[in-house]
PDB file of N, CA and C in Angstrom:
ATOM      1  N   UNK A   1      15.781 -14.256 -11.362  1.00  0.00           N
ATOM      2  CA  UNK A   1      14.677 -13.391 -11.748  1.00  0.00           C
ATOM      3  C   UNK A   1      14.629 -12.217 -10.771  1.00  0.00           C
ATOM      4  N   UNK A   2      14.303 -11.204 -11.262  1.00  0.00           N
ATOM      5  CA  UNK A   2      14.196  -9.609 -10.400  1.00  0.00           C
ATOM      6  C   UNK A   2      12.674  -9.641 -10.012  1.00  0.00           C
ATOM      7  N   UNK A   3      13.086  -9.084  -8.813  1.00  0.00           N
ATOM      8  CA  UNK A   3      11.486  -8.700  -8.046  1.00  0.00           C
ATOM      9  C   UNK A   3      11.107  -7.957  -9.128  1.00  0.00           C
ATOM     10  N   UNK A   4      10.831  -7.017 -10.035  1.00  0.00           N
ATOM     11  CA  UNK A   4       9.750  -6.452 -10.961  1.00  0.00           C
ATOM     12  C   UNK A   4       9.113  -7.645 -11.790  1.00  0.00           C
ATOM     13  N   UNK A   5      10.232  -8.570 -12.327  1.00  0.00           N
ATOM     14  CA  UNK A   5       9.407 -10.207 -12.914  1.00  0.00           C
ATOM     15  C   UNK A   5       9.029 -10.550 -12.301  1.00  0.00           C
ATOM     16  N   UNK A   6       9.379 -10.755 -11.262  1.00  0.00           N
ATOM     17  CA  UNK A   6       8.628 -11.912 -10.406  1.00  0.00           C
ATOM     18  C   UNK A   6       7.110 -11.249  -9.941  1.00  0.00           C
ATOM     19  N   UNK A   7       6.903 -10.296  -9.662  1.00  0.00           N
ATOM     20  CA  UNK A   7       6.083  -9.249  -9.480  1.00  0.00           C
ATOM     21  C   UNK A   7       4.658  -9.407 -11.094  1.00  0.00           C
ATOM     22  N   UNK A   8       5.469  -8.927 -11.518  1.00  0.00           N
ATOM     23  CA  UNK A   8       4.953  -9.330 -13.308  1.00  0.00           C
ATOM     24  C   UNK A   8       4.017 -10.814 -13.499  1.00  0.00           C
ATOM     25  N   UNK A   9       5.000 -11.318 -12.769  1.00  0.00           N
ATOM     26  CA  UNK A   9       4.722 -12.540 -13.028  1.00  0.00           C
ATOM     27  C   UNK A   9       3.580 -13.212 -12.439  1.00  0.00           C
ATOM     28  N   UNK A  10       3.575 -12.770 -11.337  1.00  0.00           N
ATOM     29  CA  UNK A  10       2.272 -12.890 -10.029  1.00  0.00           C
ATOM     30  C   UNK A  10       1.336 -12.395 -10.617  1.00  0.00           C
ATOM     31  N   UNK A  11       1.029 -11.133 -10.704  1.00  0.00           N
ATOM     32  CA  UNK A  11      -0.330 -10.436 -11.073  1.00  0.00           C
ATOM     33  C   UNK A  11      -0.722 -11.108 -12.689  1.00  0.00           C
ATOM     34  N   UNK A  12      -0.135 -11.423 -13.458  1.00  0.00           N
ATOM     35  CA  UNK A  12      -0.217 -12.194 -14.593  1.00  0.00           C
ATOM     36  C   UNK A  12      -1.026 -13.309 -14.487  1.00  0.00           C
ATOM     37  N   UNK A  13      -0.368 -14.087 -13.296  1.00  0.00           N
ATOM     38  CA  UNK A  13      -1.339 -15.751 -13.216  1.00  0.00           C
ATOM     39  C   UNK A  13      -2.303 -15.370 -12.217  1.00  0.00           C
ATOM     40  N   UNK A  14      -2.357 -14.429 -11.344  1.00  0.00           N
ATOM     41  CA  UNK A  14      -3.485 -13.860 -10.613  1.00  0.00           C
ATOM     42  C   UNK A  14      -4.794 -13.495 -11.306  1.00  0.00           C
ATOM     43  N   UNK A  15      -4.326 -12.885 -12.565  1.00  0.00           N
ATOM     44  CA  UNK A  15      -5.708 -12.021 -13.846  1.00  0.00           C
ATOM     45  C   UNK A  15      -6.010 -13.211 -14.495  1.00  0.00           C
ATOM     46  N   UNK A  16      -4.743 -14.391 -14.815  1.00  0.00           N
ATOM     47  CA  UNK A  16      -5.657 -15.563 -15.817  1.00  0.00           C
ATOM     48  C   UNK A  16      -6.668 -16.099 -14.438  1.00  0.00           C
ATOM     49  N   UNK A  17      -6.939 -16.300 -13.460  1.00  0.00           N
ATOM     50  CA  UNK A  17      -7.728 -16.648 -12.974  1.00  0.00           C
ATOM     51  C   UNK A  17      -8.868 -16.126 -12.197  1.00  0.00           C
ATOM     52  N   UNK A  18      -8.986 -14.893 -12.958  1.00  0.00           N
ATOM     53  CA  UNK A  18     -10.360 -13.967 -12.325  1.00  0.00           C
ATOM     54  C   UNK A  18     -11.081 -13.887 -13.774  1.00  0.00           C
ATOM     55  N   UNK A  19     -12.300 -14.151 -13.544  1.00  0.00           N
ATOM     56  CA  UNK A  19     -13.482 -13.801 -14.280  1.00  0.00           C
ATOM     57  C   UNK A  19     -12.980 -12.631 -15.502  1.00  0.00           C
ATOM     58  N   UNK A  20     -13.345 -12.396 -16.832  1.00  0.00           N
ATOM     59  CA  UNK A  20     -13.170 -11.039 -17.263  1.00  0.00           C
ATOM     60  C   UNK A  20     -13.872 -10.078 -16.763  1.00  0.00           C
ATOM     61  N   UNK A  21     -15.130  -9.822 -16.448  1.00  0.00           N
ATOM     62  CA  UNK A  21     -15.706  -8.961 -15.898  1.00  0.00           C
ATOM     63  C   UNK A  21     -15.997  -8.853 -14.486  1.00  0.00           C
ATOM     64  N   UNK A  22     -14.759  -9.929 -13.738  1.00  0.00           N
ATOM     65  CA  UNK A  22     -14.190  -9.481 -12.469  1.00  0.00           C
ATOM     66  C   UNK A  22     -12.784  -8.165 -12.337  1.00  0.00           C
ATOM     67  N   UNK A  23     -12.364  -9.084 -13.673  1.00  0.00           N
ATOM     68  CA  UNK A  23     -10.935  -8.261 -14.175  1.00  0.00           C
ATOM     69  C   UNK A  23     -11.495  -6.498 -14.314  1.00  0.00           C
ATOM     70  N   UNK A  24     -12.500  -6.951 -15.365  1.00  0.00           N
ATOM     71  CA  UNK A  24     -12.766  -5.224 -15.631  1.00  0.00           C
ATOM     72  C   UNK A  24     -13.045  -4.165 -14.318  1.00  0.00           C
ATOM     73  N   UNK A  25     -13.845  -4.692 -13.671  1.00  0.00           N
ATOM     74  CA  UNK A  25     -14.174  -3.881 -12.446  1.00  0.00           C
ATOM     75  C   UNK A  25     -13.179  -3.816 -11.741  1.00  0.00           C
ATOM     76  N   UNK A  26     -12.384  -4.163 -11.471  1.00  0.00           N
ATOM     77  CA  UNK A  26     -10.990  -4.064 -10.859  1.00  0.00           C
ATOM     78  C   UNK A  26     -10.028  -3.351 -11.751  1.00  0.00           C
ATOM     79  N   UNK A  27      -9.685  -3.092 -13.146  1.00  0.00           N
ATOM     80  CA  UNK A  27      -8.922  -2.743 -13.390  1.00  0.00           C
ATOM     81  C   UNK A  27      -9.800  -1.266 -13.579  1.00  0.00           C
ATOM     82  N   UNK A  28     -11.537  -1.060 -13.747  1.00  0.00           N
ATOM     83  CA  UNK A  28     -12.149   0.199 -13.812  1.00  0.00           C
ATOM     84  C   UNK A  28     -11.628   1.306 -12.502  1.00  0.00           C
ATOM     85  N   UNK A  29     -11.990   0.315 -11.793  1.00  0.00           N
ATOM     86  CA  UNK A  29     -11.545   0.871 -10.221  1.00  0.00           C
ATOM     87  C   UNK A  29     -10.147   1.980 -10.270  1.00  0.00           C
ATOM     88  N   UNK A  30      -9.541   1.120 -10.534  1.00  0.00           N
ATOM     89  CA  UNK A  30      -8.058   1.544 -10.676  1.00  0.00           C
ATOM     90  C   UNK A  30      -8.127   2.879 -11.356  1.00  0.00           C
ATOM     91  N   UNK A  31      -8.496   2.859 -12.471  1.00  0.00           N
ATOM     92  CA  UNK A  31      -8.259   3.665 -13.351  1.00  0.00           C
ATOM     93  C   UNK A  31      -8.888   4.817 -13.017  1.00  0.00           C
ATOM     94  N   UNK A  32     -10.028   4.903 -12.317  1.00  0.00           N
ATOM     95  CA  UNK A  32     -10.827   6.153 -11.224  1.00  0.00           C
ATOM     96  C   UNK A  32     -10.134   6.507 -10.510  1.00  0.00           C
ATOM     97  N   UNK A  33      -8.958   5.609 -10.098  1.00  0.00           N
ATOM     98  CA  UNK A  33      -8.219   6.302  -8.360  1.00  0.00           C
ATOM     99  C   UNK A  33      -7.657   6.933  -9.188  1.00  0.00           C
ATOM    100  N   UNK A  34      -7.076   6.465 -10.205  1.00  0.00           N
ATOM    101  CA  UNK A  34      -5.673   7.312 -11.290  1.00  0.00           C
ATOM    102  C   UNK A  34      -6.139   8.832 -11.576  1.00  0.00           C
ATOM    103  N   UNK A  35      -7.157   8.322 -12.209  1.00  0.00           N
ATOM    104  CA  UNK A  35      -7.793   9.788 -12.738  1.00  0.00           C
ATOM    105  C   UNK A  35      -8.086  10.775 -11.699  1.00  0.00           C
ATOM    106  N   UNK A  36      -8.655  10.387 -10.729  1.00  0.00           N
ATOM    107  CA  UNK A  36      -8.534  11.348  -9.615  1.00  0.00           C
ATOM    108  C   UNK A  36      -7.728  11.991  -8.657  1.00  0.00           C
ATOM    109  N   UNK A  37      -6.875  11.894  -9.520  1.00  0.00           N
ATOM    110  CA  UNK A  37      -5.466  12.550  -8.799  1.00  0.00           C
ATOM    111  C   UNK A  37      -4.888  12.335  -8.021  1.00  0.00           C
ATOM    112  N   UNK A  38      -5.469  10.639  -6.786  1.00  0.00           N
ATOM    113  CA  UNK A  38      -4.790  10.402  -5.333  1.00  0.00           C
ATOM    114  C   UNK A  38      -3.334  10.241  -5.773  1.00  0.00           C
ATOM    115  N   UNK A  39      -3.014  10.005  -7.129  1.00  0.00           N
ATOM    116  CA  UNK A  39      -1.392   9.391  -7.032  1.00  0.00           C
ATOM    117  C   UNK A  39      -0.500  10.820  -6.709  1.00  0.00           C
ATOM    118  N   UNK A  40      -1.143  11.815  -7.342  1.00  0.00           N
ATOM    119  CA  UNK A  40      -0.374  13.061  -6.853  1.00  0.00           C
ATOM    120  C   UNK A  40      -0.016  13.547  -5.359  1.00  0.00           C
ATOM    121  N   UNK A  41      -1.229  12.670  -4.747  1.00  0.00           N
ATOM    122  CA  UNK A  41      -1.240  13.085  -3.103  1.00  0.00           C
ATOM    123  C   UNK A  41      -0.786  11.999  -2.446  1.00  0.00           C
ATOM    124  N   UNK A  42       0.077  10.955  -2.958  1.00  0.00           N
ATOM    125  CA  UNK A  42       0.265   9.891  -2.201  1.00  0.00           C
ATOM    126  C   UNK A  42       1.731  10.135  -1.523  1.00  0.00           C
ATOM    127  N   UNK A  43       1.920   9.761  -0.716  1.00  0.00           N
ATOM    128  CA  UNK A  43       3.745   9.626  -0.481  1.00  0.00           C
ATOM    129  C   UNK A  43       4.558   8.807  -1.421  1.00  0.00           C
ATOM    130  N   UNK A  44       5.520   9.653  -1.404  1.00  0.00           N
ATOM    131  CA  UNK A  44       6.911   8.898  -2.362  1.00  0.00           C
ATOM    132  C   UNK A  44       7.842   8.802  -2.303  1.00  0.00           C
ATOM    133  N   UNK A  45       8.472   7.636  -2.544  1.00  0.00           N
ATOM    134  CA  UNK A  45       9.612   7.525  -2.195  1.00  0.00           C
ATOM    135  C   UNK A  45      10.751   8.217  -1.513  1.00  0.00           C
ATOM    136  N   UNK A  46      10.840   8.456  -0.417  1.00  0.00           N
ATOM    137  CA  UNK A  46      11.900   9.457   0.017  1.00  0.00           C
ATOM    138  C   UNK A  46      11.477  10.771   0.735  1.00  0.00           C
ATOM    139  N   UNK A  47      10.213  10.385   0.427  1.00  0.00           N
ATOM    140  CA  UNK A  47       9.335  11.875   1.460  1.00  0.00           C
ATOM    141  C   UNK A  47       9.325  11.613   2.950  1.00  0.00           C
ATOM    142  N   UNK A  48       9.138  12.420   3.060  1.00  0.00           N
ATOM    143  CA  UNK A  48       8.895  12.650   4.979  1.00  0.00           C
ATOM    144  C   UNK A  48       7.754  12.242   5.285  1.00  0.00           C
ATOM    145  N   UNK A  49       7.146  11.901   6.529  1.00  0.00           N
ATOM    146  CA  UNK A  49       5.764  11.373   6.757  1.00  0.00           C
ATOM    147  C   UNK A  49       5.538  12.479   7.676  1.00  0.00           C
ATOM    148  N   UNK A  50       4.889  13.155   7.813  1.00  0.00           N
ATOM    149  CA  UNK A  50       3.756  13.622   9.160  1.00  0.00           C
ATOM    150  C   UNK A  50       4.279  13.485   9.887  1.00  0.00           C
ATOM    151  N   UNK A  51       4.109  13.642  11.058  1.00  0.00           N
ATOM    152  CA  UNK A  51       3.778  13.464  12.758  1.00  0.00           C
ATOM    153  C   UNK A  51       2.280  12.316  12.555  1.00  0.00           C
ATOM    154  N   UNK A  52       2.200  11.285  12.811  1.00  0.00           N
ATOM    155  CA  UNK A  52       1.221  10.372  12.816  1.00  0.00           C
ATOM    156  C   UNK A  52       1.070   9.627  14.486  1.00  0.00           C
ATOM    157  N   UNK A  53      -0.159   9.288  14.474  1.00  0.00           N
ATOM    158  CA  UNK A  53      -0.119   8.214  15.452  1.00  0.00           C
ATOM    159  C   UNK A  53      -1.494   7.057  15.073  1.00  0.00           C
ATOM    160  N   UNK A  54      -1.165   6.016  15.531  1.00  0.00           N
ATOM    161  CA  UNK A  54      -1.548   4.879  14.673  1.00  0.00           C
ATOM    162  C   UNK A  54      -1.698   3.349  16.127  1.00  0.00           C
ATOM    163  N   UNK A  55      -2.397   2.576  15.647  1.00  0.00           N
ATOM    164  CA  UNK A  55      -2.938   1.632  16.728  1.00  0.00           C
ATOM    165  C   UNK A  55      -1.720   0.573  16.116  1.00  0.00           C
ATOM    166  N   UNK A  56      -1.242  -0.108  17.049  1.00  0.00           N
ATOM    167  CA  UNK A  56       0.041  -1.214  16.754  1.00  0.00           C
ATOM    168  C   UNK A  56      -1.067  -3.227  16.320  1.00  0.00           C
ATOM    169  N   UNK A  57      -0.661  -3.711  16.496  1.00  0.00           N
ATOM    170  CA  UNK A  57      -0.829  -4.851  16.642  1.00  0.00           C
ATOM    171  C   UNK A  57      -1.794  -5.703  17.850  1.00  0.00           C
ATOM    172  N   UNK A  58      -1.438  -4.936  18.521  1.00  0.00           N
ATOM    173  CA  UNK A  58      -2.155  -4.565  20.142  1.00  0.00           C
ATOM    174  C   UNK A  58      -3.033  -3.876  20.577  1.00  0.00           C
ATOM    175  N   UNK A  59      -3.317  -3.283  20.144  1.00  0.00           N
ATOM    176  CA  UNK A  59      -4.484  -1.731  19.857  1.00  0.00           C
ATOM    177  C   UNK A  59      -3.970  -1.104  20.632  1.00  0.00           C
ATOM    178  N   UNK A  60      -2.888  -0.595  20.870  1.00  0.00           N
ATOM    179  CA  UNK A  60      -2.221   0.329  21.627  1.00  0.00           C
ATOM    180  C   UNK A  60      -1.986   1.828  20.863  1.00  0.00           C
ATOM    181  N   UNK A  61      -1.955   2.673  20.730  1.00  0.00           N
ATOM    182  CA  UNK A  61      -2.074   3.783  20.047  1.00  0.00           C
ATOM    183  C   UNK A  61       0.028   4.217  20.027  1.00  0.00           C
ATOM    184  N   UNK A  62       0.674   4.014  18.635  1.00  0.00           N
ATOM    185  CA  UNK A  62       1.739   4.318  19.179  1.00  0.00           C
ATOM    186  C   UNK A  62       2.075   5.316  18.502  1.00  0.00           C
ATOM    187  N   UNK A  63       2.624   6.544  18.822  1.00  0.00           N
ATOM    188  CA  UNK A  63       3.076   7.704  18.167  1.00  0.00           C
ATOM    189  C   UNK A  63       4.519   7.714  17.106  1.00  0.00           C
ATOM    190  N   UNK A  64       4.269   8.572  15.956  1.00  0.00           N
ATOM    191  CA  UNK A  64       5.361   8.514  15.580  1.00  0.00           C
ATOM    192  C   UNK A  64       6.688   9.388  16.229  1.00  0.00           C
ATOM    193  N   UNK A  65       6.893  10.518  16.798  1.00  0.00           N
ATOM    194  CA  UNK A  65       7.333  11.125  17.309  1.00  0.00           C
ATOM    195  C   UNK A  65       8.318  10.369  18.603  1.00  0.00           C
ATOM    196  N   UNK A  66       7.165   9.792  19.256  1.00  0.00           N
ATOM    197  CA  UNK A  66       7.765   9.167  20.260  1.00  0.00           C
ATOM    198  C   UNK A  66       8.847   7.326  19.453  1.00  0.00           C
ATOM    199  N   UNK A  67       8.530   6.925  18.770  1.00  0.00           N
ATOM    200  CA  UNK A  67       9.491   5.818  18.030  1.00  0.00           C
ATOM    201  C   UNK A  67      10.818   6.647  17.240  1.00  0.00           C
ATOM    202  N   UNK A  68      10.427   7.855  16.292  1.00  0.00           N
ATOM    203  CA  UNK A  68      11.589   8.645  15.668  1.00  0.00           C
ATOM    204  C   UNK A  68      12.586   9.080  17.176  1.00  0.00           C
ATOM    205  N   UNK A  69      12.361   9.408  18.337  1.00  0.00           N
ATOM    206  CA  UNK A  69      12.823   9.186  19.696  1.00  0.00           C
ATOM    207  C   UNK A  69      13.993   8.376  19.787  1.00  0.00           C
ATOM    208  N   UNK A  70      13.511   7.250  19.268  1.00  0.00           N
ATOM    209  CA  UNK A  70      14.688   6.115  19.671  1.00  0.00           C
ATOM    210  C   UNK A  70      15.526   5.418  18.598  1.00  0.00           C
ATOM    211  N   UNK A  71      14.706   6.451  17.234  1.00  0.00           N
ATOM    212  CA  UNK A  71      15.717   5.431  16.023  1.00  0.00           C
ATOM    213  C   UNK A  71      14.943   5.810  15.087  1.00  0.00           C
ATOM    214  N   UNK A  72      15.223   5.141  13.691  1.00  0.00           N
ATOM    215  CA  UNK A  72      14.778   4.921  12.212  1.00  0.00           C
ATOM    216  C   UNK A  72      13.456   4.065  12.517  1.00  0.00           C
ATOM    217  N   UNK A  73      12.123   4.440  12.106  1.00  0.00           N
ATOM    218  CA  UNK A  73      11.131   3.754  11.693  1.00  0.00           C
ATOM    219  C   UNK A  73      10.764   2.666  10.828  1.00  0.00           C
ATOM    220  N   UNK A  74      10.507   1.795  10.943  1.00  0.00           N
ATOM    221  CA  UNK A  74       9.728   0.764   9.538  1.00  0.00           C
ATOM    222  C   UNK A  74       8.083   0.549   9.909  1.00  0.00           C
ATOM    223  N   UNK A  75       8.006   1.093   8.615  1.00  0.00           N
ATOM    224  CA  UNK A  75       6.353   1.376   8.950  1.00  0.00           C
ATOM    225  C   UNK A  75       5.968  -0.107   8.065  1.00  0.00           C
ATOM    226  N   UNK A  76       4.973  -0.826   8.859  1.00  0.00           N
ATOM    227  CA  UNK A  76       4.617  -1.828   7.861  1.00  0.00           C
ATOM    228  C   UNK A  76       2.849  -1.524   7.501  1.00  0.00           C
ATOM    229  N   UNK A  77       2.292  -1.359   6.447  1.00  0.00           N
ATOM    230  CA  UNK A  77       0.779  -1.429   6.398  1.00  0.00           C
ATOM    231  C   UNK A  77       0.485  -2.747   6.037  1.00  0.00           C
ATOM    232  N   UNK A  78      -0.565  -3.251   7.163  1.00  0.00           N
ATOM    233  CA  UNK A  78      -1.186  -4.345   6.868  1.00  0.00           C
ATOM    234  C   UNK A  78      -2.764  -4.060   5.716  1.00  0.00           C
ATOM    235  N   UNK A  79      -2.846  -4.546   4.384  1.00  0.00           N
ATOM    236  CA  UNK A  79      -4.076  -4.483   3.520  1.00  0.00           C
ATOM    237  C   UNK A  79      -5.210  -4.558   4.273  1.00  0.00           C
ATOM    238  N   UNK A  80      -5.679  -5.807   5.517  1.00  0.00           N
ATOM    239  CA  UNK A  80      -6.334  -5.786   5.876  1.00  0.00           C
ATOM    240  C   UNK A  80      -6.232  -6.469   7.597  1.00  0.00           C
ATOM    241  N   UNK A  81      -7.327  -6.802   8.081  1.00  0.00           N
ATOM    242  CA  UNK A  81      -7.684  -7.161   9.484  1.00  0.00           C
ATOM    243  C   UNK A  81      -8.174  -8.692   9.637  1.00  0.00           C
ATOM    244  N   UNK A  82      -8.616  -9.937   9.308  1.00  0.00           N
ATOM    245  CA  UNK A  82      -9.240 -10.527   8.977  1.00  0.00           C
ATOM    246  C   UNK A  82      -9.302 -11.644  10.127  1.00  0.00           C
TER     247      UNK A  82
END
């Protein structure tokens, strides 16, 4: 199976088990970010990032400038903090 099925496949048994009018507000949501144009302003695939600087794991503040310094980046975003 290809990560897009398998992918497919997740959010599929994820929605049979939310409420419908948990579903709706979540999929309303969505459809506001859409309409509001963030997808136009998002990064994509293959774009360049900024000059950024950003708190690590550690709360250490680490620059991008100074990591592009020593090599290729992997940026990971964590969803949340918990």
């Amino acid at each position: 199976m290809g990560l897009q099925a398998r992918l497919t496949e997740i959010r599929e048994a994820s929605e049979k088990r939310r409420p419908p009018e948990k579903l709706k507000v979540m999929h309303d949501a969505t459809q506001e970010l859409r309409d509001s144009g963030i997808l136009d302003r998002a990064v994509k695939v293959g774009d360049a990032l900024p000059p950024f600087t950003l708190r690590n794991q550690d709360d250490v503040e680490v620059r991008s400038q100074d990591l592009l310094a020593r090599g290729a980046i992997v940026l990971t975003v964590y969803r949340g903090h918990w």
